[in-house]
N, C-alpha and C. Protein backbone atom coordinates (compact mmCIF):
# COMPACT_ATOMS: atom_id res chain seq x y z
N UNK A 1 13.46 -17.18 13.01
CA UNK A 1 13.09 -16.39 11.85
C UNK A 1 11.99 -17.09 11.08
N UNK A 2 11.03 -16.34 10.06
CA UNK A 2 10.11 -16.65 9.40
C UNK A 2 10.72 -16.77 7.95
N UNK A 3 10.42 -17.43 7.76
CA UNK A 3 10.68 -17.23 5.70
C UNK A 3 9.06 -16.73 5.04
N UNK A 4 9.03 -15.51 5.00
CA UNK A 4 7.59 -14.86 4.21
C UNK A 4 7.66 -14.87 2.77
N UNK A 5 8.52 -14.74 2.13
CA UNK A 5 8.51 -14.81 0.83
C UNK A 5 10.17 -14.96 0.15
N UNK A 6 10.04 -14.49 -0.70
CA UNK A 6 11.78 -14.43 -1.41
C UNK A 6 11.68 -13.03 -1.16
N UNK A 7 13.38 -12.62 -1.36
CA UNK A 7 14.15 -11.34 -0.80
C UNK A 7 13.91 -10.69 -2.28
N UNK A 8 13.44 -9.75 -2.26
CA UNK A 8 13.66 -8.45 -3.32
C UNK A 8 14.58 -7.55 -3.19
N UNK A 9 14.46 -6.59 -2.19
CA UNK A 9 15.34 -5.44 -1.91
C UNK A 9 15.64 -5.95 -0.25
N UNK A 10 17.15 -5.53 0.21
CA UNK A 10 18.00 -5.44 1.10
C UNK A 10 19.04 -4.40 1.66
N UNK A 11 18.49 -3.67 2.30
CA UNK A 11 19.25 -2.67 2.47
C UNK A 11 20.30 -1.61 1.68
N UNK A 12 18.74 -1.39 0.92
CA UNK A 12 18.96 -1.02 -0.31
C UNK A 12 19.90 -1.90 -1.92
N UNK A 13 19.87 -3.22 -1.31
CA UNK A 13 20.08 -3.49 -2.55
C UNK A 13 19.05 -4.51 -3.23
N UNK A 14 19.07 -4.29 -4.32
CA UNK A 14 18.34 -5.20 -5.11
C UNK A 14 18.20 -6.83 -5.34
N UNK A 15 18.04 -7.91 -4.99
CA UNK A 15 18.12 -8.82 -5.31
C UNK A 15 17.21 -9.76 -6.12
N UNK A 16 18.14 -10.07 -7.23
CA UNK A 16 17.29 -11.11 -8.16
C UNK A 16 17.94 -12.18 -8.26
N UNK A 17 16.65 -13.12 -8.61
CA UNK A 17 16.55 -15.01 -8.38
C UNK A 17 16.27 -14.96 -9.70
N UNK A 18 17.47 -16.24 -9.93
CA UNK A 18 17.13 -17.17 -11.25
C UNK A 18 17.23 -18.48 -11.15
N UNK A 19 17.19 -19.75 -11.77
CA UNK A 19 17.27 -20.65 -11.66
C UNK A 19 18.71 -21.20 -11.30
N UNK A 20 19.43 -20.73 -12.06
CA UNK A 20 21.16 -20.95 -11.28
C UNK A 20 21.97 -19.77 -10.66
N UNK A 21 21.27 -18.82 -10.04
CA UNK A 21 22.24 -17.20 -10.13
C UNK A 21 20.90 -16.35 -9.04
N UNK A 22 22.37 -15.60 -8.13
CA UNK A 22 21.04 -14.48 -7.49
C UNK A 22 22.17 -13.03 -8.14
N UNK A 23 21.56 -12.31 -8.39
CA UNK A 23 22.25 -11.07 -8.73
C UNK A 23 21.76 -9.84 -7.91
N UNK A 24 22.83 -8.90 -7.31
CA UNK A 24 22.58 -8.09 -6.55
C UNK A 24 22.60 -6.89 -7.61
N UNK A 25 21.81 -5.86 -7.36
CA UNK A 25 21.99 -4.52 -7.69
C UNK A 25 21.76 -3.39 -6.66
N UNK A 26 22.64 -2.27 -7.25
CA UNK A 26 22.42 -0.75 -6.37
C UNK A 26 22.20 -0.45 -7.23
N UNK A 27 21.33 -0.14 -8.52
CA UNK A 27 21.15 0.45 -9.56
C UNK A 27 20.34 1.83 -8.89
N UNK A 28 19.28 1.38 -8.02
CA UNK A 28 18.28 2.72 -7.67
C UNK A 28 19.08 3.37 -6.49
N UNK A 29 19.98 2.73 -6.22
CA UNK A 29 21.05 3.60 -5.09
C UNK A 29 21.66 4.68 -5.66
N UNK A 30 22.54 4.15 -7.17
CA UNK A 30 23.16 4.83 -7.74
C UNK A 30 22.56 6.28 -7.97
N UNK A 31 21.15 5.91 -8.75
CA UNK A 31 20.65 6.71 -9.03
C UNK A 31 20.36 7.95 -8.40
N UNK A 32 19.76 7.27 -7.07
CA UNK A 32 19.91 8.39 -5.77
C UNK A 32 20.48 8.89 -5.77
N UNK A 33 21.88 8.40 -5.47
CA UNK A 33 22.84 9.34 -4.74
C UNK A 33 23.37 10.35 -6.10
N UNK A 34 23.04 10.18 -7.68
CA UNK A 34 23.62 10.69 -8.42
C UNK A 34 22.28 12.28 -8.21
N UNK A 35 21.54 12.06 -7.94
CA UNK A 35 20.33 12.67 -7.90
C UNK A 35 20.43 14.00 -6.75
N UNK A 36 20.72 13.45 -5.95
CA UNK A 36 21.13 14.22 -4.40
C UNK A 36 22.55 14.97 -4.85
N UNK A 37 23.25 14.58 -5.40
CA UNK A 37 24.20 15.41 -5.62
C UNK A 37 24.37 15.98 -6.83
N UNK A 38 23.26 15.96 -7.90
CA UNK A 38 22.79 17.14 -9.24
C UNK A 38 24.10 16.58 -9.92
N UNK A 39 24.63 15.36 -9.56
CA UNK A 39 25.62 14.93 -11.22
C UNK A 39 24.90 14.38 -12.17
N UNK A 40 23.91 14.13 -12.03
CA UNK A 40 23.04 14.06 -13.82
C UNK A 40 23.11 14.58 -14.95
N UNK A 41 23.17 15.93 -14.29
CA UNK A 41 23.70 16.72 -15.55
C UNK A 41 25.49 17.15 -16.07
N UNK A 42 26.34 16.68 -15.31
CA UNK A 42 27.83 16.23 -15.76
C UNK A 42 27.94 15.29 -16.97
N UNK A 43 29.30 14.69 -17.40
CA UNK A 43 29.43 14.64 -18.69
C UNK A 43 29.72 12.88 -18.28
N UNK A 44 30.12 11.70 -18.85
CA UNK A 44 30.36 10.45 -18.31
C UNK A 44 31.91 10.55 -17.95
N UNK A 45 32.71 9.43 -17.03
CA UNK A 45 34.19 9.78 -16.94
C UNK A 45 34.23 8.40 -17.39
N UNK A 46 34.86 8.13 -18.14
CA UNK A 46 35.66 6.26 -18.60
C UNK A 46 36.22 5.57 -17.10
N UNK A 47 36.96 6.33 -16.83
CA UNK A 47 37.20 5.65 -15.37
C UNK A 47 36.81 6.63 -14.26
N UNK A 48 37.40 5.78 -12.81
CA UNK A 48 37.12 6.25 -12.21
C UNK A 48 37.89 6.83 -10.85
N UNK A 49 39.16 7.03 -11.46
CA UNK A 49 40.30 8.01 -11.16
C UNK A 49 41.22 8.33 -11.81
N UNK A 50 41.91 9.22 -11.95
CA UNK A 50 42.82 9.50 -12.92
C UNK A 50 44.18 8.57 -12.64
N UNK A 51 44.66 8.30 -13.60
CA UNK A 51 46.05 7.62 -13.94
C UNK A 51 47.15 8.36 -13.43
N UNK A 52 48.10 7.91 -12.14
CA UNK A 52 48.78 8.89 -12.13
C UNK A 52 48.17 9.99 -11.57
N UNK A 53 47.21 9.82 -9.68
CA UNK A 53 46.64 10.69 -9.76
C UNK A 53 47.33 12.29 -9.13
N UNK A 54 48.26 11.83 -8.31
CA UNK A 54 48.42 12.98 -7.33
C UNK A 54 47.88 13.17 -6.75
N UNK A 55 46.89 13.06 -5.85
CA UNK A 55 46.07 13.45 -4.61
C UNK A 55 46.87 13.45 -3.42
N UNK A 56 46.96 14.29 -2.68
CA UNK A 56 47.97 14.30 -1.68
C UNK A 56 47.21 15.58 -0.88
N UNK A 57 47.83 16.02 0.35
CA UNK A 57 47.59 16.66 1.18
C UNK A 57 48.45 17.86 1.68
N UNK A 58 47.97 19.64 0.70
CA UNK A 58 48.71 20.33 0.32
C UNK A 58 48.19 21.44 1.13
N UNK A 59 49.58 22.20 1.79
CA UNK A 59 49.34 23.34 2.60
C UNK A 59 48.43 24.26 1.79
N UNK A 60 48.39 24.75 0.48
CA UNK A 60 47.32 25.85 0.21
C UNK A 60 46.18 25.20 -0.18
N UNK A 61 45.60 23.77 -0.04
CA UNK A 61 44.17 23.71 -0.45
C UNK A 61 43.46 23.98 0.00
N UNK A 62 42.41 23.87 -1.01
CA UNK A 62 41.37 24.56 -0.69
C UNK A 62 40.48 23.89 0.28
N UNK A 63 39.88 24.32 1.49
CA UNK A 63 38.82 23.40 2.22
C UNK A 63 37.47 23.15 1.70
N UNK A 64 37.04 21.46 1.84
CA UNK A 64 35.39 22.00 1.25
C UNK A 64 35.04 21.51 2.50
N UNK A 65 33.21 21.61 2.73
CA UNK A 65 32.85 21.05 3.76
C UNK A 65 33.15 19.56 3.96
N UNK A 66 33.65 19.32 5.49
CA UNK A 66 34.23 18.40 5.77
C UNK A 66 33.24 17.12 5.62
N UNK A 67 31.75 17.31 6.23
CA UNK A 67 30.53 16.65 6.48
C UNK A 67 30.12 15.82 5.22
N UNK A 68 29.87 16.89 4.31
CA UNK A 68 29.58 16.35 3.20
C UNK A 68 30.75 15.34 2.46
N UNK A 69 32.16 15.89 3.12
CA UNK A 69 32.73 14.63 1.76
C UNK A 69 32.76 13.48 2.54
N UNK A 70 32.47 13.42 3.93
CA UNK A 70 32.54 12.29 4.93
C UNK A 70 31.47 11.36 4.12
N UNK A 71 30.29 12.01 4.30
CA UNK A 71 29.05 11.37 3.72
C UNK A 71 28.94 10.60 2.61
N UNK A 72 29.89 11.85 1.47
CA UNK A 72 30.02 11.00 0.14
C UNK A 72 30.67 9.92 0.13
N UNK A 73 31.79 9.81 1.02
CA UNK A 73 32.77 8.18 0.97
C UNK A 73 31.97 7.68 1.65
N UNK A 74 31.46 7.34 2.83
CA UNK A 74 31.00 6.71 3.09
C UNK A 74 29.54 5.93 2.47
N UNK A 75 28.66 6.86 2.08
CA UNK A 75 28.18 6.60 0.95
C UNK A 75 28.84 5.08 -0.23
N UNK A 76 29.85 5.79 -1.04
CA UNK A 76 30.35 5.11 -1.65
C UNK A 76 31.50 3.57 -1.36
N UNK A 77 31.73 3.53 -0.10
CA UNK A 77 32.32 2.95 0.98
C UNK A 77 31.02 1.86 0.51
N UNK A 78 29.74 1.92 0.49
CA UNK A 78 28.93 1.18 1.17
C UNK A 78 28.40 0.52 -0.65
N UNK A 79 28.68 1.38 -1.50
CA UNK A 79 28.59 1.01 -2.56
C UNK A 79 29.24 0.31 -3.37
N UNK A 80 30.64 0.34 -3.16
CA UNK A 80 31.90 -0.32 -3.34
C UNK A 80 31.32 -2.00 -2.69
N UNK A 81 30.15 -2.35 -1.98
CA UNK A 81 30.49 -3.82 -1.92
C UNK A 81 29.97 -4.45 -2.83
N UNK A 82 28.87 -3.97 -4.00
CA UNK A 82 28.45 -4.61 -5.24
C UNK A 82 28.92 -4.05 -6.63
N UNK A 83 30.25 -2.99 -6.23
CA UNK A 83 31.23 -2.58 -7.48
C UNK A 83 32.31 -2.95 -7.39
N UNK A 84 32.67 -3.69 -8.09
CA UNK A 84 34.17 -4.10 -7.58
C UNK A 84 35.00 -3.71 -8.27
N UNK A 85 34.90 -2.66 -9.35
CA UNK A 85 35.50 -1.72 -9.57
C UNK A 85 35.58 -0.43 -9.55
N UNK A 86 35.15 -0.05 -8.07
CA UNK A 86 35.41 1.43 -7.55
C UNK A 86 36.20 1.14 -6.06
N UNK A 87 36.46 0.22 -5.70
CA UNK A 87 37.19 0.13 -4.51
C UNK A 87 38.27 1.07 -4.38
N UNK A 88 39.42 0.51 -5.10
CA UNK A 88 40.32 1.31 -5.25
C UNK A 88 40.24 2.84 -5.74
N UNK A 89 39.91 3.50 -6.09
CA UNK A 89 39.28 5.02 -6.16
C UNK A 89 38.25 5.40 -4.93
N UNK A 90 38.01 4.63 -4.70
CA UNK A 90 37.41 5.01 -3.04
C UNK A 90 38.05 5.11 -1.83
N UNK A 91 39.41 3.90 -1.46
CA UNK A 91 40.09 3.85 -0.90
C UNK A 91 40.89 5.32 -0.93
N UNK A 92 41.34 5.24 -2.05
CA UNK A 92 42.41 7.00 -2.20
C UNK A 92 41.70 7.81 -1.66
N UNK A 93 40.22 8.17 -1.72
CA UNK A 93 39.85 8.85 -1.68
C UNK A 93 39.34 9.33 -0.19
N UNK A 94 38.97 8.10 0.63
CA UNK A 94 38.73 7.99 1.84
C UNK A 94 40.06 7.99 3.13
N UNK A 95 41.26 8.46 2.16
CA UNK A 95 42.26 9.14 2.77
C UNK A 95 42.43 10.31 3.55
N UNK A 96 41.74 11.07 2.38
CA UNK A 96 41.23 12.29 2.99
C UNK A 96 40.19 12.92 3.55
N UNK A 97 39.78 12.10 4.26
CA UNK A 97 38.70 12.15 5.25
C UNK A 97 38.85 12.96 6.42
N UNK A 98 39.92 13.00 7.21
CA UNK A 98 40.44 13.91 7.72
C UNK A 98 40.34 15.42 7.80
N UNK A 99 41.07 15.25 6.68
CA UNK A 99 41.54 17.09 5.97
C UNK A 99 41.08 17.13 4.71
N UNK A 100 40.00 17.17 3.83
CA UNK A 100 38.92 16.86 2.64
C UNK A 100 39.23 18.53 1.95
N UNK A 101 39.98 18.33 1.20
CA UNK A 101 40.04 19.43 0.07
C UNK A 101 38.68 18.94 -1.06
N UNK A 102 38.84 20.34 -1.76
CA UNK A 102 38.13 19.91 -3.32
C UNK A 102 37.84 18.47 -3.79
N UNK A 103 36.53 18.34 -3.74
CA UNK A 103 35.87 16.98 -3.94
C UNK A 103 36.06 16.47 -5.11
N UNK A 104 36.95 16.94 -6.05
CA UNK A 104 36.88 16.58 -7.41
C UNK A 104 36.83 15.18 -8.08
N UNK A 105 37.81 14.26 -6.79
CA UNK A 105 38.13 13.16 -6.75
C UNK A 105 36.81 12.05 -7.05
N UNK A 106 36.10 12.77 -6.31
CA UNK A 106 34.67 12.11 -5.66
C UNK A 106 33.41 12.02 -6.76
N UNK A 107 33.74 13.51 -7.55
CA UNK A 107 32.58 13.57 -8.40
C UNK A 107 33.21 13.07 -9.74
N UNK A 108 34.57 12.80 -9.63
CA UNK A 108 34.82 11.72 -10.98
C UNK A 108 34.51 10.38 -10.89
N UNK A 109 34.38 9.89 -9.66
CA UNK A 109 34.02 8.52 -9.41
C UNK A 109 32.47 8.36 -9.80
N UNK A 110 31.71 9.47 -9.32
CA UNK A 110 30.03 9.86 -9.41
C UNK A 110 30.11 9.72 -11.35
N UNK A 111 30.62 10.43 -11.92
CA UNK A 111 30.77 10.61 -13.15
C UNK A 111 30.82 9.31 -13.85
N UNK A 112 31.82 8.36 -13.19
CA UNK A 112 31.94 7.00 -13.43
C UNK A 112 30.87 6.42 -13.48
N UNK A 113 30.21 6.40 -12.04
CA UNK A 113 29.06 5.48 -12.05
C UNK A 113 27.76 5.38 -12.93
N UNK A 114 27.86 7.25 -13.29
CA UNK A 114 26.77 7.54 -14.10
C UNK A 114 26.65 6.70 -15.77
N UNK A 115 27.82 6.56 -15.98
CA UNK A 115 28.24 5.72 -16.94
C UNK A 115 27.25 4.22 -16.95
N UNK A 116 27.55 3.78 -15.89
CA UNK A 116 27.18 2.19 -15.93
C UNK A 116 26.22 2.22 -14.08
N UNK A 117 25.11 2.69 -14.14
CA UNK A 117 24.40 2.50 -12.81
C UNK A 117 24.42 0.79 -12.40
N UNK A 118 24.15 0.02 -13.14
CA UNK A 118 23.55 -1.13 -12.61
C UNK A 118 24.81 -1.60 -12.28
């Protein structure tokens, strides 16, 4: 390998150098993906699943497209390694990957992030 310069961006993430500290960001990830999926204009959520959520896997739900909620966890799967507080709301959520009812789960986490991008 060559060393050409210092690392800026990495697969999509951000990296900054300081004298004692490198700090990673998905800030322009966030942004993206909040962008691609028109939650900009939603309201902020404090967290980023409900307390007590109930999510479970119910004979009358409703189906959404399966593709897209694959995308979104995984997506967020990949975002979860410089948030370390969306893991767990991702995990629940990447349960239903399978059999993917109503995304609601998903766009409260989105809601979350919109809160705090960096």
């Amino acid at each position: 390998m060559k060393d050409v310069r210092a690392l800026k961006y990495f697969l999509g993430i951000k990296v900054t150098h300081s004298t004692t500290s490198i700090c990673l960001s998905q800030r322009k990830y966030v942004l993206n993906l909040l962008t691609e999926t028109g939650m900009l204009r939603y309201a902020l959520a404090e967290t980023s699943i409900v307390q007590n959520h109930h999510l479970a896997i119910y004979l009358d739900q409703v189906p959404t497209n399966k593709e897209r909620y694959q995308r979104l966890v995984g997506r967020l799967i990949y975002l979860s390694y410089t948030r370390p507080n969306i893991p767990y709301a991702v995990g629940v959520v990447s349960q239903f990957m399978p059999s993917p009812s109503e995304d609601v789960a998903i766009m409260r986490i989105l809601c979350y992030l919109k809160k705090a991008p960096s």
